[in-house]
Each structure stands twice: as structure tokens, then as C-alpha cells.
C-alpha atoms as a PDB file:
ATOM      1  CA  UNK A   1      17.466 -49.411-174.040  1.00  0.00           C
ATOM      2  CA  UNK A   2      16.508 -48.557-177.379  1.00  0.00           C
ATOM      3  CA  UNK A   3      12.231 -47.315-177.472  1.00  0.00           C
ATOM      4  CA  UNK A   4      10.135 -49.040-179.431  1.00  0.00           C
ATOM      5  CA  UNK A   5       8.941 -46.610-182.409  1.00  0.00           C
ATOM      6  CA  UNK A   6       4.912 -46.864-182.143  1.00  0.00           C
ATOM      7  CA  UNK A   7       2.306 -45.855-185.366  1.00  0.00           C
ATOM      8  CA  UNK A   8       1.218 -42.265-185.239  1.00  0.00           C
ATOM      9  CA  UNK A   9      -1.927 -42.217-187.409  1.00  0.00           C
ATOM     10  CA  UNK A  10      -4.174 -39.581-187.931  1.00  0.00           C
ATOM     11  CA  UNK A  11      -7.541 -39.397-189.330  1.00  0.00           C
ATOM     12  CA  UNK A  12      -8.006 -36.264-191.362  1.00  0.00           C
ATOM     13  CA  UNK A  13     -11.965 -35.218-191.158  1.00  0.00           C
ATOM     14  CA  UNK A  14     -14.137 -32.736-190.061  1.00  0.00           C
ATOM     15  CA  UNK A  15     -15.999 -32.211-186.742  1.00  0.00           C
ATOM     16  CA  UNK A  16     -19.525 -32.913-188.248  1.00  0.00           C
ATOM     17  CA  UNK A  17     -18.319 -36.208-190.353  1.00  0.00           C
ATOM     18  CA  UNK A  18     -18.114 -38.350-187.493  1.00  0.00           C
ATOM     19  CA  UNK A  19     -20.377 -40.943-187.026  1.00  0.00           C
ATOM     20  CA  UNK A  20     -21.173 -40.010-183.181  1.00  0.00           C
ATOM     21  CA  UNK A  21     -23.037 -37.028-185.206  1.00  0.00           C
ATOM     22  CA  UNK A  22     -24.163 -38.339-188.282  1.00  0.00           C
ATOM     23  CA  UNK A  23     -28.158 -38.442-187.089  1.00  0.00           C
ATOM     24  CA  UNK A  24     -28.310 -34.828-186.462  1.00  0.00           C
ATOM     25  CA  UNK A  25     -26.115 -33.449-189.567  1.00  0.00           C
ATOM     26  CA  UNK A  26     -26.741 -34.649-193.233  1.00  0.00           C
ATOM     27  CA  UNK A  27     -24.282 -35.587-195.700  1.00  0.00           C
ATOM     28  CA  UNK A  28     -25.765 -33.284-198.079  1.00  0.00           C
ATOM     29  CA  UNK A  29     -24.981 -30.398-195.644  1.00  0.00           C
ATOM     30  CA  UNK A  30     -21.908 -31.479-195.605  1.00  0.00           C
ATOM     31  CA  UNK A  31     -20.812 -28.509-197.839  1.00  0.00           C
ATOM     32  CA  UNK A  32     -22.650 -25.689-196.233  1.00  0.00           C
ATOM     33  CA  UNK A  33     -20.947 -25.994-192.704  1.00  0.00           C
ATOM     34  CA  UNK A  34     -17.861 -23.631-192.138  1.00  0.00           C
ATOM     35  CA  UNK A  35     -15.189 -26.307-192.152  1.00  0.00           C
ATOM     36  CA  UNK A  36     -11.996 -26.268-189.422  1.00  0.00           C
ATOM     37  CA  UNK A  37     -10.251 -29.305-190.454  1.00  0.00           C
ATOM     38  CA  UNK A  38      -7.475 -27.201-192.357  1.00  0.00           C
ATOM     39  CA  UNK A  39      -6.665 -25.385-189.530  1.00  0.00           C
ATOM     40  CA  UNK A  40      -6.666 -28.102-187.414  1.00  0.00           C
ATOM     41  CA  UNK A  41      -4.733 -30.061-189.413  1.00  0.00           C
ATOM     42  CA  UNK A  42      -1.801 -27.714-189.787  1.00  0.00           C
ATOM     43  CA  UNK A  43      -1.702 -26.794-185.801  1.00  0.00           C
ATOM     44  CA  UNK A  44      -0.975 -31.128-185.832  1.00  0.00           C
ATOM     45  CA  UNK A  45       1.756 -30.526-188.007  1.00  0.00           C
ATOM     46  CA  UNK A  46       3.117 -28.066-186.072  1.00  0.00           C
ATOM     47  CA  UNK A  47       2.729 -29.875-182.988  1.00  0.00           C
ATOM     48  CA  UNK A  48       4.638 -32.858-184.743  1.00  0.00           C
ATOM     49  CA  UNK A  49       7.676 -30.636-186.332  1.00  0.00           C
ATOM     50  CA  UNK A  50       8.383 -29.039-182.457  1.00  0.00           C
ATOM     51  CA  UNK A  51       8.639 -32.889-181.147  1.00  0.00           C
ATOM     52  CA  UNK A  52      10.550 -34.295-184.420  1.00  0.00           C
ATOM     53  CA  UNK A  53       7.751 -36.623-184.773  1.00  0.00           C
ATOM     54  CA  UNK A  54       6.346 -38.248-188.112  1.00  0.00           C
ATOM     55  CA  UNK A  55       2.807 -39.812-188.453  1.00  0.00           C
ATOM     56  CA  UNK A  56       0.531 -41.167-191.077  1.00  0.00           C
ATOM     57  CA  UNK A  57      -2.452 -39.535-191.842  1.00  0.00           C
ATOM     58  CA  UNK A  58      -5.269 -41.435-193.046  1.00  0.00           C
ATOM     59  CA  UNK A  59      -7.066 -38.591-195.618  1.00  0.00           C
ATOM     60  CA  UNK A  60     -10.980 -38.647-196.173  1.00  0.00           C
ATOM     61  CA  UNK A  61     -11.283 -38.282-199.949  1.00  0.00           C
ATOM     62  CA  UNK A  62     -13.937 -35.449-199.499  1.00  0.00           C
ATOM     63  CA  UNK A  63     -11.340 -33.561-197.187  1.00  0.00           C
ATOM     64  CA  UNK A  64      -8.809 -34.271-200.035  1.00  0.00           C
ATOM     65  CA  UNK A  65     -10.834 -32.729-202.683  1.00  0.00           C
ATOM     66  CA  UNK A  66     -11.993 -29.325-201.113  1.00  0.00           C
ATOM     67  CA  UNK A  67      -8.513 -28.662-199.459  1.00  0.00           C
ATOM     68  CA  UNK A  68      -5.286 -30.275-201.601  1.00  0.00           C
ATOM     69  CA  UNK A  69      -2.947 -27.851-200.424  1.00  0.00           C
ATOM     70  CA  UNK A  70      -3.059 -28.964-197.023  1.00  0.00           C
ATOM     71  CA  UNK A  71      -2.599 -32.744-198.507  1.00  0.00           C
ATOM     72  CA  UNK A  72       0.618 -31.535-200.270  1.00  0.00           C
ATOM     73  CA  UNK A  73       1.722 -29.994-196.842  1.00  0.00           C
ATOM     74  CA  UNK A  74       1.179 -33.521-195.323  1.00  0.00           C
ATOM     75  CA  UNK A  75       3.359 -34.769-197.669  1.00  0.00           C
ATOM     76  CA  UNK A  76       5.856 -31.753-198.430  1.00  0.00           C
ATOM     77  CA  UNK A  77       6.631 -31.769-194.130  1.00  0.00           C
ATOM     78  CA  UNK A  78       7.638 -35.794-194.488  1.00  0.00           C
ATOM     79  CA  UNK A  79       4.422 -37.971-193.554  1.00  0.00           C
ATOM     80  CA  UNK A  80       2.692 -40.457-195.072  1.00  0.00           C
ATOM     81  CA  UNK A  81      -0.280 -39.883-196.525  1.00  0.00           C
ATOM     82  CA  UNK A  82      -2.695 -42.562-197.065  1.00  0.00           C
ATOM     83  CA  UNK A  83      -6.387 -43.013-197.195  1.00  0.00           C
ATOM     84  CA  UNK A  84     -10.030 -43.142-195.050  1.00  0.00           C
ATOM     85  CA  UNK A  85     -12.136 -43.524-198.074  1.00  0.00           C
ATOM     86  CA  UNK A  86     -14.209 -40.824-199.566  1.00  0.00           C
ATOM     87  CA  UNK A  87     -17.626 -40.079-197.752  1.00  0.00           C
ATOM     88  CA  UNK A  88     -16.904 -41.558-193.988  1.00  0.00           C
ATOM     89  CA  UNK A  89     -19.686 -44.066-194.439  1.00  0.00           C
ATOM     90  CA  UNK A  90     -19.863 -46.910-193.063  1.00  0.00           C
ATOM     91  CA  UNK A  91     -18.709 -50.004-195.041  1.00  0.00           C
ATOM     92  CA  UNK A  92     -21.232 -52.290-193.895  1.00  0.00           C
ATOM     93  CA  UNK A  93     -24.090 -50.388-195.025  1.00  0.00           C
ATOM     94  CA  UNK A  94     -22.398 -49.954-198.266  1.00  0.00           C
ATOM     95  CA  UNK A  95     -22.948 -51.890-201.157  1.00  0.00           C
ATOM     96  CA  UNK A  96     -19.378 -53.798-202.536  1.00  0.00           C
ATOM     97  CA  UNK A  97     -20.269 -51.800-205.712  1.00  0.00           C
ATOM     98  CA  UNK A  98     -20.117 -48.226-204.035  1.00  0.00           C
ATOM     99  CA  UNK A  99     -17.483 -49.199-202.031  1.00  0.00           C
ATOM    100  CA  UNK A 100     -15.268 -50.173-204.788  1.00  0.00           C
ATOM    101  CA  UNK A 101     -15.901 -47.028-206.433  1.00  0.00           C
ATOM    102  CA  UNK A 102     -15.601 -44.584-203.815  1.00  0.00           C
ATOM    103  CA  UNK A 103     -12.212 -46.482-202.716  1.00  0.00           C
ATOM    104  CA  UNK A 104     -10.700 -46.262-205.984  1.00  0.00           C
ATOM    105  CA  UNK A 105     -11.576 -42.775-206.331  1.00  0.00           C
ATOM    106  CA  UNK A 106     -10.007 -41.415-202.982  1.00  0.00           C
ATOM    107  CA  UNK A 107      -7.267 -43.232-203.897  1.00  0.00           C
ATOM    108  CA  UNK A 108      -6.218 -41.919-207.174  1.00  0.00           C
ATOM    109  CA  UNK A 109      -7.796 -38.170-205.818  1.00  0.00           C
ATOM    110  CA  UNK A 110      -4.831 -38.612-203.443  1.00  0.00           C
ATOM    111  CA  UNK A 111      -2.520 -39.956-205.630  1.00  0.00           C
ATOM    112  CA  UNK A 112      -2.596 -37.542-208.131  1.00  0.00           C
ATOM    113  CA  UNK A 113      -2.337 -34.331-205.220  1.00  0.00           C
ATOM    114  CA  UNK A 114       1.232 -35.508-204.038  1.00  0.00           C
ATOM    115  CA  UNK A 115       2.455 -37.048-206.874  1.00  0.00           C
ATOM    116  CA  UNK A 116       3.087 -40.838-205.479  1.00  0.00           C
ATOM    117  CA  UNK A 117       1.019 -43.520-204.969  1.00  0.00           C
ATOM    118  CA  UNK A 118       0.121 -44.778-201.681  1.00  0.00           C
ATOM    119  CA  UNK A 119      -0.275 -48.021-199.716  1.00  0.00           C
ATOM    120  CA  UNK A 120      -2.289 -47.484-196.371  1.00  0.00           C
ATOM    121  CA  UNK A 121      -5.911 -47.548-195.930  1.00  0.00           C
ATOM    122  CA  UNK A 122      -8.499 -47.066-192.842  1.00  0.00           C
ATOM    123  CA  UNK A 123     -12.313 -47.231-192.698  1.00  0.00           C
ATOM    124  CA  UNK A 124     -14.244 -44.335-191.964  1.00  0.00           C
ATOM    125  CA  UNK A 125     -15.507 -45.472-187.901  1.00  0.00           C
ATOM    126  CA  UNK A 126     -13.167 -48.639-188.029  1.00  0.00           C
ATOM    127  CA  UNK A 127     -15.881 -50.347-189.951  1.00  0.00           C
ATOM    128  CA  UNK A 128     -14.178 -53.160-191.421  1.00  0.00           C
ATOM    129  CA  UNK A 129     -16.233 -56.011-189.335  1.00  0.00           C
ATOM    130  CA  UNK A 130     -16.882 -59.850-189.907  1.00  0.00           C
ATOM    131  CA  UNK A 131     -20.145 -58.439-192.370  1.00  0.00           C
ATOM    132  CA  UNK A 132     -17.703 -56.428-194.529  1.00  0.00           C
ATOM    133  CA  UNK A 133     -14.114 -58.174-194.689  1.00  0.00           C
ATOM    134  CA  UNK A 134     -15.357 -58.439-198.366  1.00  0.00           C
ATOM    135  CA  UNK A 135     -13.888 -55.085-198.593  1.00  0.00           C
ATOM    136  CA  UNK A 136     -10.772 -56.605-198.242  1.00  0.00           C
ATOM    137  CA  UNK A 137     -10.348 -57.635-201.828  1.00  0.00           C
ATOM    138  CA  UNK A 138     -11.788 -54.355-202.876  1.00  0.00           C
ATOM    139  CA  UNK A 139      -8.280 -53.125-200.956  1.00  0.00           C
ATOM    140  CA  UNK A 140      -6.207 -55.028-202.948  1.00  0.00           C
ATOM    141  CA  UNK A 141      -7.801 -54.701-206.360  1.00  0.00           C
ATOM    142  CA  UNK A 142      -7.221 -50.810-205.468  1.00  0.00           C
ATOM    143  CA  UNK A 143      -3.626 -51.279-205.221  1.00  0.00           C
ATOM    144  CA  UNK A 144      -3.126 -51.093-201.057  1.00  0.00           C
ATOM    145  CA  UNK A 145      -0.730 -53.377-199.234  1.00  0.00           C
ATOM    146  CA  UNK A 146      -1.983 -52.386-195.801  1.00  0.00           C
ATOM    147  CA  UNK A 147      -4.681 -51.647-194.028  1.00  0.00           C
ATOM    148  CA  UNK A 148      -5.018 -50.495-190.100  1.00  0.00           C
ATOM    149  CA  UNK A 149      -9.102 -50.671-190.162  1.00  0.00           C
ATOM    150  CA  UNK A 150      -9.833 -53.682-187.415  1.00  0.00           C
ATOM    151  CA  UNK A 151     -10.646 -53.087-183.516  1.00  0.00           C
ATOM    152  CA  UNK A 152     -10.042 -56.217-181.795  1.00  0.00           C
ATOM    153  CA  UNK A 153     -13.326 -55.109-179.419  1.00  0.00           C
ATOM    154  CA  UNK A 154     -16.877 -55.581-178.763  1.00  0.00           C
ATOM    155  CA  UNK A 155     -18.019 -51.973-179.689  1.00  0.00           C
ATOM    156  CA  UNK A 156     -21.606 -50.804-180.983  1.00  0.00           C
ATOM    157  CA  UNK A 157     -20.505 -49.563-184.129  1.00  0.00           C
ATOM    158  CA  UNK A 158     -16.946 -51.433-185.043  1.00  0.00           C
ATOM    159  CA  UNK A 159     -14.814 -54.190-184.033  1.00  0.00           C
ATOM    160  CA  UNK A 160     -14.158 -57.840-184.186  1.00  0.00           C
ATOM    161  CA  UNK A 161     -13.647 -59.559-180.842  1.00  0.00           C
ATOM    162  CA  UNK A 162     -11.287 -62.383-180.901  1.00  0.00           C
ATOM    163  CA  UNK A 163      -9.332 -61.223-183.834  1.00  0.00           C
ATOM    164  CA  UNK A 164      -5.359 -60.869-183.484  1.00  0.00           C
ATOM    165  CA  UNK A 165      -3.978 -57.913-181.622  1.00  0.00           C
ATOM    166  CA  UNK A 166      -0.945 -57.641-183.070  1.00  0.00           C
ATOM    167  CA  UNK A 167       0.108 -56.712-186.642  1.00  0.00           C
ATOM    168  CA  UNK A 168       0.284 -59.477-189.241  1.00  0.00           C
ATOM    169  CA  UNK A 169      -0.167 -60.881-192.916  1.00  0.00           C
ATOM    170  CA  UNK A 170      -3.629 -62.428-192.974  1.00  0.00           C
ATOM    171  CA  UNK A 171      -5.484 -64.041-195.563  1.00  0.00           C
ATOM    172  CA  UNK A 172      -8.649 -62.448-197.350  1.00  0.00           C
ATOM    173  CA  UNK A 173     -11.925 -64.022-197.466  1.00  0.00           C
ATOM    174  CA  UNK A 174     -10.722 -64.304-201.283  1.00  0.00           C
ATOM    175  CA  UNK A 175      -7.345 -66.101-200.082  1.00  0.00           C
ATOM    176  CA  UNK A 176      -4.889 -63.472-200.774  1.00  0.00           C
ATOM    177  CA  UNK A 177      -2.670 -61.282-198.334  1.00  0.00           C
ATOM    178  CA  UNK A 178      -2.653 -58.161-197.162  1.00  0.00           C
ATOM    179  CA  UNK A 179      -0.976 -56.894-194.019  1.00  0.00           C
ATOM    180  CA  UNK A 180      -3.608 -55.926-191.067  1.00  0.00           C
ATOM    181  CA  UNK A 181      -2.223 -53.109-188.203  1.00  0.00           C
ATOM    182  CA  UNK A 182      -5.304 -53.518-185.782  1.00  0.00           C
ATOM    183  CA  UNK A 183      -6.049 -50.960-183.222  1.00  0.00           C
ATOM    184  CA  UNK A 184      -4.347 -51.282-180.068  1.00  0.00           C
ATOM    185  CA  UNK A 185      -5.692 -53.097-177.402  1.00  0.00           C
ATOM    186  CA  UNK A 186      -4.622 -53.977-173.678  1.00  0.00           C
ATOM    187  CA  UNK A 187      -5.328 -56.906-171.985  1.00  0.00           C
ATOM    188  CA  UNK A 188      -7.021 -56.078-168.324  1.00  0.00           C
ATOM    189  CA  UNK A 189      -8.446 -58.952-166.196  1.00  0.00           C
ATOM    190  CA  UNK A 190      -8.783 -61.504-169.216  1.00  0.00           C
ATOM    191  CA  UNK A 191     -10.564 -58.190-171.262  1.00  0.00           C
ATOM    192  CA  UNK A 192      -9.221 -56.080-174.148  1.00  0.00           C
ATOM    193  CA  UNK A 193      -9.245 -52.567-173.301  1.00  0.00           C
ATOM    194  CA  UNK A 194      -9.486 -50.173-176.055  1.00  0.00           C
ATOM    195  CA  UNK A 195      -6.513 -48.122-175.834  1.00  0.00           C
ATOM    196  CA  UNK A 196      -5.550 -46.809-179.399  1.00  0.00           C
ATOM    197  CA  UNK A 197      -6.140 -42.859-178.942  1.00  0.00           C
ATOM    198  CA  UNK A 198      -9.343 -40.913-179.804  1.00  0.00           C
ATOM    199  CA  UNK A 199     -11.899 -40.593-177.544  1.00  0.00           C
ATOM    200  CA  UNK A 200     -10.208 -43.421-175.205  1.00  0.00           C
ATOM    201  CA  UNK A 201      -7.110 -40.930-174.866  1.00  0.00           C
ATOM    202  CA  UNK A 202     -10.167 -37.832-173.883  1.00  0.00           C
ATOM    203  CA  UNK A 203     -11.493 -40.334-171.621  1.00  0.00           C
ATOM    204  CA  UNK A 204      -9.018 -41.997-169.884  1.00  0.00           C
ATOM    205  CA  UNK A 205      -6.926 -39.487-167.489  1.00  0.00           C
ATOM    206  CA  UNK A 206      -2.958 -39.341-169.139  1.00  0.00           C
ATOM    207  CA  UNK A 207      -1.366 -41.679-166.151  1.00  0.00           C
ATOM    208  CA  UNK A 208      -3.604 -44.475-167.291  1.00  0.00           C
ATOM    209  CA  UNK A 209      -3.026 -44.083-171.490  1.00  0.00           C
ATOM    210  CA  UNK A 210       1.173 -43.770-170.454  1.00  0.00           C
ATOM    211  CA  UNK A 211       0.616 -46.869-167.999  1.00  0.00           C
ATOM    212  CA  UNK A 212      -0.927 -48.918-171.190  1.00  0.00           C
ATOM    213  CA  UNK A 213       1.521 -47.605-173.472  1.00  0.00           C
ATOM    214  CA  UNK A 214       4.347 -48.457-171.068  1.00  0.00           C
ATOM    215  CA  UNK A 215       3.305 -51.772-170.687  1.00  0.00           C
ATOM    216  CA  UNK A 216       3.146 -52.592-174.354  1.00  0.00           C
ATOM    217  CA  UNK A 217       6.108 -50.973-175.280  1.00  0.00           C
ATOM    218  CA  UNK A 218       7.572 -53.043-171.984  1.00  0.00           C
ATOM    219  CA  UNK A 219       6.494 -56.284-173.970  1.00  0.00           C
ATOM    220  CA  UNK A 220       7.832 -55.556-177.137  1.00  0.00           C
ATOM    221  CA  UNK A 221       4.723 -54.401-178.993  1.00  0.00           C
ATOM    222  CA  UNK A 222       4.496 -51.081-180.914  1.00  0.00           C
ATOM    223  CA  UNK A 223       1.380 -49.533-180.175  1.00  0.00           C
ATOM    224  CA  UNK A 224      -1.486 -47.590-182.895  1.00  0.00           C
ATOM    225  CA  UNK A 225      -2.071 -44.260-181.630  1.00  0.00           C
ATOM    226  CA  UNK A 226      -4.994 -42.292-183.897  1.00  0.00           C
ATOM    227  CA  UNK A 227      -6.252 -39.342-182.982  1.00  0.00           C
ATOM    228  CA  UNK A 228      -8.867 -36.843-185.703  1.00  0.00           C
ATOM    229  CA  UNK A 229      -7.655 -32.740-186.411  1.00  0.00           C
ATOM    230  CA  UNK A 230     -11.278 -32.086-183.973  1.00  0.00           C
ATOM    231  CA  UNK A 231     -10.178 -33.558-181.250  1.00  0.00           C
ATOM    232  CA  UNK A 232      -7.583 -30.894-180.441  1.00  0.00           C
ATOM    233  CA  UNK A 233     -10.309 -27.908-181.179  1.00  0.00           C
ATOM    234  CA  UNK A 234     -12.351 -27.347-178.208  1.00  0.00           C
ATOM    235  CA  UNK A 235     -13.799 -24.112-179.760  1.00  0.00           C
ATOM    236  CA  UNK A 236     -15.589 -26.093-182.337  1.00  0.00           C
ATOM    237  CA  UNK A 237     -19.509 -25.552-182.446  1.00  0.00           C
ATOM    238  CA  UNK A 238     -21.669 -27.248-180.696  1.00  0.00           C
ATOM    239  CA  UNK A 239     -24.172 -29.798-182.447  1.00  0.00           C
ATOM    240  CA  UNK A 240     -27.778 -30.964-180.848  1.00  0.00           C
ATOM    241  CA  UNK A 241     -26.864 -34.252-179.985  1.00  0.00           C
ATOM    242  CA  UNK A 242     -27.926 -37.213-177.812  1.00  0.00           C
ATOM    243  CA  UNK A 243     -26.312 -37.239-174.305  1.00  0.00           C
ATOM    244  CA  UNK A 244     -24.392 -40.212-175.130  1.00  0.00           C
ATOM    245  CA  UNK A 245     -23.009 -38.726-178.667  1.00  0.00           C
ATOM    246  CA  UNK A 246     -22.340 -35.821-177.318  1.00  0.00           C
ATOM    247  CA  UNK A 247     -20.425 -36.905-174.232  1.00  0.00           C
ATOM    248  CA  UNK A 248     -18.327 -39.398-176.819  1.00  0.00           C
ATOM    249  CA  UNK A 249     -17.658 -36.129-179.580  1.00  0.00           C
ATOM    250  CA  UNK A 250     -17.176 -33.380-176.461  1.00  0.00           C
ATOM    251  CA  UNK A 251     -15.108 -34.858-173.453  1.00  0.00           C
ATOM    252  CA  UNK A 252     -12.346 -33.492-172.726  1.00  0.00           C
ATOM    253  CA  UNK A 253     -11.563 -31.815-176.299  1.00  0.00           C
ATOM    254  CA  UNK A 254      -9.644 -29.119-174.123  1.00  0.00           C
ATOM    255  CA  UNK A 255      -7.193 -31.536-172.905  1.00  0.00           C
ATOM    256  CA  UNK A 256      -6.518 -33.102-175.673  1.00  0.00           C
ATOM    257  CA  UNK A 257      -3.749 -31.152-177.131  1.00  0.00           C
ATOM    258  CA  UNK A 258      -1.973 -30.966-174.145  1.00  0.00           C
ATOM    259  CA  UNK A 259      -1.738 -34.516-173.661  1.00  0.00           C
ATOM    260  CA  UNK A 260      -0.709 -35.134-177.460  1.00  0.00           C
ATOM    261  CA  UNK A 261       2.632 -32.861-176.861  1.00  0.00           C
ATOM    262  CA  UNK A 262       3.213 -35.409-173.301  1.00  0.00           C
ATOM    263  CA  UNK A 263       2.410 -37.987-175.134  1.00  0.00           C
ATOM    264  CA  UNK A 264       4.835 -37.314-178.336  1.00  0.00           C
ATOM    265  CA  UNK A 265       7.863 -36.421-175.565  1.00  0.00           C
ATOM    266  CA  UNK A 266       7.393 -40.048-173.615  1.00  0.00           C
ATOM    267  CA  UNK A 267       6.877 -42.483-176.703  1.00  0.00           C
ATOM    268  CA  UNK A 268       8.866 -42.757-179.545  1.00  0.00           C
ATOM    269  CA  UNK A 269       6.844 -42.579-182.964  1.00  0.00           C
ATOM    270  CA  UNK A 270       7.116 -43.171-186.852  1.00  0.00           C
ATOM    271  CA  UNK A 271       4.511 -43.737-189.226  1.00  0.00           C
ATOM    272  CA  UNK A 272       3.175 -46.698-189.951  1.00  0.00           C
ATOM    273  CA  UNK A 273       4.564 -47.827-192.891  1.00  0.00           C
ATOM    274  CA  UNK A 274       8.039 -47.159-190.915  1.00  0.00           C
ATOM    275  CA  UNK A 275       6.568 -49.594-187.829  1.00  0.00           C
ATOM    276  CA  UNK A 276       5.531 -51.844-190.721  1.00  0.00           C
ATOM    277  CA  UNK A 277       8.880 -52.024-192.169  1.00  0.00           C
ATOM    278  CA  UNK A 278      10.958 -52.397-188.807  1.00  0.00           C
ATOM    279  CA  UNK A 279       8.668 -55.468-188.532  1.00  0.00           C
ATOM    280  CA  UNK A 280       9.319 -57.170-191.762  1.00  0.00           C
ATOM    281  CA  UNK A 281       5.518 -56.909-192.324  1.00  0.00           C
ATOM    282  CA  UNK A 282       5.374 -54.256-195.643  1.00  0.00           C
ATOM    283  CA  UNK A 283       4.162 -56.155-198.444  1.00  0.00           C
END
């Protein structure tokens, strides 16, 4: 039987842009910390050329700015590049007016590095909820046809419980359409499990990820796997964080990499514009 080819997404930013460490590094900082995610990102690629594998990689604008050349080698090695905004902020403490203009820069930023334009678009800490699907519109004023930004889950900072699990066409608050990839979830005991990649691939042990994978690959559903350049770079530096930050930014970073190469030999995976396609869902 033929596998199922599953979304392999990355999101390209830096170790001290995430949102589990946002209170203890400032944006404005942001420039005077000794950045990895170049390196990281290439030892990815590399990873993905050994294993014949192709992914989309969702590019923080910022990123995209200091480092193009590791954009164009995205995009020279035969991925998709699309984007994850500019300044990983969270959309829902963003005004529309700052979001429209930081969306429409990143985009053309990216644009203009590797020569096309592109389609796909994810929010910095999946934070596309039911208090900003007004960025929505933004989207499609910008010129995307897709966006992979929704967590079907109850979650502290993200999600929207009760919205479809499965990719589709849905309609904007402003009535038009744009195709929606939401995160993978499985379905445990009348629950949604959070099972997409990231720190639920650190946390869970590898038998239990490959068990949910199976099982939705099993039912016919292709499955979003994300994962950040970080998370396979346990010899980042260590940030002053609460317990519970730094247990969600630190576990398991060592195993991480390993798993990814299992991972990448038991599943079959495109990017997701190819999934997209396969599916009749591209706009």
C-alpha cells in the first residue's frame, strides 16, 4: 500500500524568539545575542537531503533579513519557502494595523530573496485564535492562499477547541476563502491530543509520536509535523527561565535529532503545498 505523504513544516527562528522565553529576553536584544539559527538550519537540510525528504519552512521575516543566503539555500535545495511573519509576536496582542504591515513586509522581504512569490503562512506561537481570525483577511489582502496557523486545542497561549481537524476551505470572518492546514491532533478518550511535532515530539517518547502517526496515516489523514532549527541544538545557551518555560524550551533537545532521522525513514513526507495539492485543497 501506497504511504500517505504527510506536511513537513518547519519554523525557521532563533532559540531566544520563542515565546516560552520572551519574559526574560527583550525584543530589542534581539540583535545583540550570538544567533545559531543558520547553522541549525542548514544541519535540517542536510538531515532532509540524506532521507530524500522535502519540507516547507515557514521563515520569520527578521531571520529572513539578517541571513538571505540561507533563505536562497531553502529554496535552491527544492523546499518551499513560505512565511511566520516578521517579529514572532503574537497576533492577538497586535493591532490589525501592525499586523498588516509587518505581514506584508515579510512577505515581499521573502519574495524578493528567492525570486518567486509565495503562498503559505503560519503565526508566530500558532496565534491565530477566535480574538484574531481578523487576521485572516489581512492573509488574503497579502496575497496567501493558505495558511497552517490553527491548533484545534485548549492551550494557554494558542488554539481553538472545537475547530476542524482536518484540512479544508473555510470561510473568513469577511466571507471569503482561504484554505486552513490545522495542526495535527489525535483523538484519545473523546480528547484531542496535541500531536503535531515540537515540544510534543521532545515530550512524548518516539513509540507513542509513531503510534499517533500510524494511526492517522491508518485512517487516511496526512498528518502536520513542525518542528523549529533549536530544537535539534542541545548545546544552545541556557536562559534564566521559569521552571515551567524552561522544562517546555529544554526537554529532551538532545533527542530530538535522532528521532527526526526515525521519524523521516517511517513516514513518507512532502511539503505542504504538495499535501495541499494531492488533496484538491490549493487555492
Amino acid at each position: 500500500m501506497k504511504k500517505i505523504k504527510n506536511a513537513l513544516t518547519i519554523d525557521v527562528e532563533d532559540y531566544f524568539q520563542v515565546a516560552a522565553l520572551s519574559k526574560n529576553i527583550s525584543v530589542n536584544d534581539w540583535d545583540t545575542i550570538a544567533s545559531r539559527v543558520e547553522k541549525n538550519t542548514r544541519v535540517l537540510l542536510d538531515i532532509f537531503d540524506s532521507q530524500y525528504s522535502k519540507a516547507t519552512f515557514f521563515v520569520l521575516g527578521w531571520v529572513a533579513e539578517r541571513y538571505p543566503e540561507v533563505i536562497r539555500e531553502i529554496h535552491k535545495r527544492g523546499h518551499e519557502v513560505a512565511s511566520h511573519g516578521y517579529s514572532h509576536q503574537l497576533i492577538y496582542r497586535q493591532s490589525q494595523k501592525i499586523f498588516r504591515e509587518e505581514t506584508i513586509k515579510s512577505k515581499m522581504l521573502l519574495e524578493d530573496i528567492i525570486g518567486e512569490a509565495i503562498y503559505g503562512y503560519r503565526a508566530a506561537s500558532y496565534s491565530i485564535t477566535k480574538k484574531s481570525l481578523w487576521a485572516l483577511d489581512i492573509l488574503l489582502e497579502a496575497g496567501f492562499t493558505y495558511d497552517s496557523s490553527i491548533f484545534p486545542v485548549l492551550h494557554d497561549n494558542y488554539g481553538i477547541p472545537g475547530f476542524p481537524t482536518e484540512p479544508h476551505i473555510m470561510e473568513t470572518p469577511s466571507g471569503n476563502q482561504l484554505t486552513e492546514y490545522p495542526l495535527s491532533t489525535y483523538n484519545m478518550f473523546g480528547q484531542k491530543i496535541p500531536v503535531a511535532g515540537g515540544g510534543y515530539f521532545r515530550l512524548y517518547p518516539y513509540w507513542l509520536s509513531k503510534y499517533f502517526y500510524n494511526n492517522l496515516n491508518k485512517n487516511g489523514d496526512a498528518f502536520v509535523f513542525y518542528l523549529h532549527p533549536w530544537e535539534i541544538d542541545p548545546g544552545q545557551p541556557r536562559v534564566k527561565a521559569s521552571a515551567f518555560s524552561t522544562f517546555r524550551h529544554y526537554n529532551n533537545l538532545e533527542k530530538c535529532e535522532s528521532r527526526l532521522e526515525r521519524l523521516l525513514t517511517d513516514f513518507s513526507f512532502g511539503s505542504m503545498s504538495e499535501v495541499l495539492q494531492e488533496q484538491g485543497l490549493l487555492l
